[in-house]
Protein backbone atom coordinates (compact mmCIF):
# COMPACT_ATOMS: atom_id res chain seq x y z
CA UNK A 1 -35.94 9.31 8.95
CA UNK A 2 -33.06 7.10 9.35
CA UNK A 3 -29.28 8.25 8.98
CA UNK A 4 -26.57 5.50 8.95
CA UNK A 5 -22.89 6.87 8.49
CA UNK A 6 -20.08 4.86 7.91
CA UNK A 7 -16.61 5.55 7.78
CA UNK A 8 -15.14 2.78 6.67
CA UNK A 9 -15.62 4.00 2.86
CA UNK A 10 -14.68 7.20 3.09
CA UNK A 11 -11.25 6.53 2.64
CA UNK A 12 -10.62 4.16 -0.25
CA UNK A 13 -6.67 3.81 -0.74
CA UNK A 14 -5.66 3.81 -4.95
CA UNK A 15 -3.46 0.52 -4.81
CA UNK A 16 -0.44 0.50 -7.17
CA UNK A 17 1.58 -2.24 -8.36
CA UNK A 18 5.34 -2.03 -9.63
CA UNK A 19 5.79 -2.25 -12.86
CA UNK A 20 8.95 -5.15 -12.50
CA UNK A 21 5.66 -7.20 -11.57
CA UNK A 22 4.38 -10.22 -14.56
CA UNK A 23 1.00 -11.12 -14.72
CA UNK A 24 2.16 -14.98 -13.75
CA UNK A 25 1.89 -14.01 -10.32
CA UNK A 26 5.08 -14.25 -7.93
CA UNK A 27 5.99 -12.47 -5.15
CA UNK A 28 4.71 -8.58 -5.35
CA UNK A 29 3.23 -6.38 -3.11
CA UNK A 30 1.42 -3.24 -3.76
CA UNK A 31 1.17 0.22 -2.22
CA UNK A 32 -1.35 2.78 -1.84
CA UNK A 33 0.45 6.45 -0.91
CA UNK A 34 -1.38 8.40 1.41
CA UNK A 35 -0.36 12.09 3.07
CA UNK A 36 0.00 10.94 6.71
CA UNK A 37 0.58 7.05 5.87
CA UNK A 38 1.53 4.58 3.49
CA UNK A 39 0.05 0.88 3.09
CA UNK A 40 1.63 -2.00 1.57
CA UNK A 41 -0.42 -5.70 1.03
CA UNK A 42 0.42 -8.52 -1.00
CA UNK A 43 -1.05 -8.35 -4.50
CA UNK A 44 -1.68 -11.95 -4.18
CA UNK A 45 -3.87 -11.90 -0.88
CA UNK A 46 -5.85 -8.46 -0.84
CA UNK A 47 -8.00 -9.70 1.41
CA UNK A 48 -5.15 -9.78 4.39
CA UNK A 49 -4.47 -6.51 6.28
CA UNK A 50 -2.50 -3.95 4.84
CA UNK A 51 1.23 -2.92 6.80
CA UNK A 52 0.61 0.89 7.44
CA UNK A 53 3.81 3.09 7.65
CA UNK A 54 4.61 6.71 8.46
CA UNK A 55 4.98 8.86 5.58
CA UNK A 56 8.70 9.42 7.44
CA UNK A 57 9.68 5.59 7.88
CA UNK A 58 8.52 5.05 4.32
CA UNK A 59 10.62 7.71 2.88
CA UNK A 60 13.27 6.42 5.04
CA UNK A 61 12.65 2.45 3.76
CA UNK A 62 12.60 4.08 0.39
CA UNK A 63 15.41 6.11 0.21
CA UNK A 64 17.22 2.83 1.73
CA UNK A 65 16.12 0.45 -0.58
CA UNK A 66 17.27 2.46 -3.52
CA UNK A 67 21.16 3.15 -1.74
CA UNK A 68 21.24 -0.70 -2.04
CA UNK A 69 19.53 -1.45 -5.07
CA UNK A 70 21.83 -3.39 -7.56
């Protein structure tokens, strides 16, 4: 009997994409939430590596970017 594990699917990230972004394309990113991290890629490229945040420092870049939204 053989047993192969692999962890690199146990953890499949649901990728969301702001609504603000067209279907032409452009510049947009995406985000998957997660409870100890949060990943951000570019909806263009999926294929690149993701940026991986703390659940604090994205709350932080969040609550920032919506002070100085205008």
């Amino acid at each position: 009997m053989n047993v192969e594990t692999t962890t690199q699917d146990l953890y499949q990230p649901t990728w969301m994409k702001s609504s603000y972004s067209g279907e032409e394309g452009g510049e947009c990113v995406e985000v998957a939430t997660g409870s100890a991290a949060n990943h951000v890629r570019d909806s263009k490229d999926i294929t690149r590596s993701a940026l991986t945040a703390s659940s604090a420092a994205w709350a932080a870049f969040v609550g920032f970017a919506i002070a100085h939204a205008s």
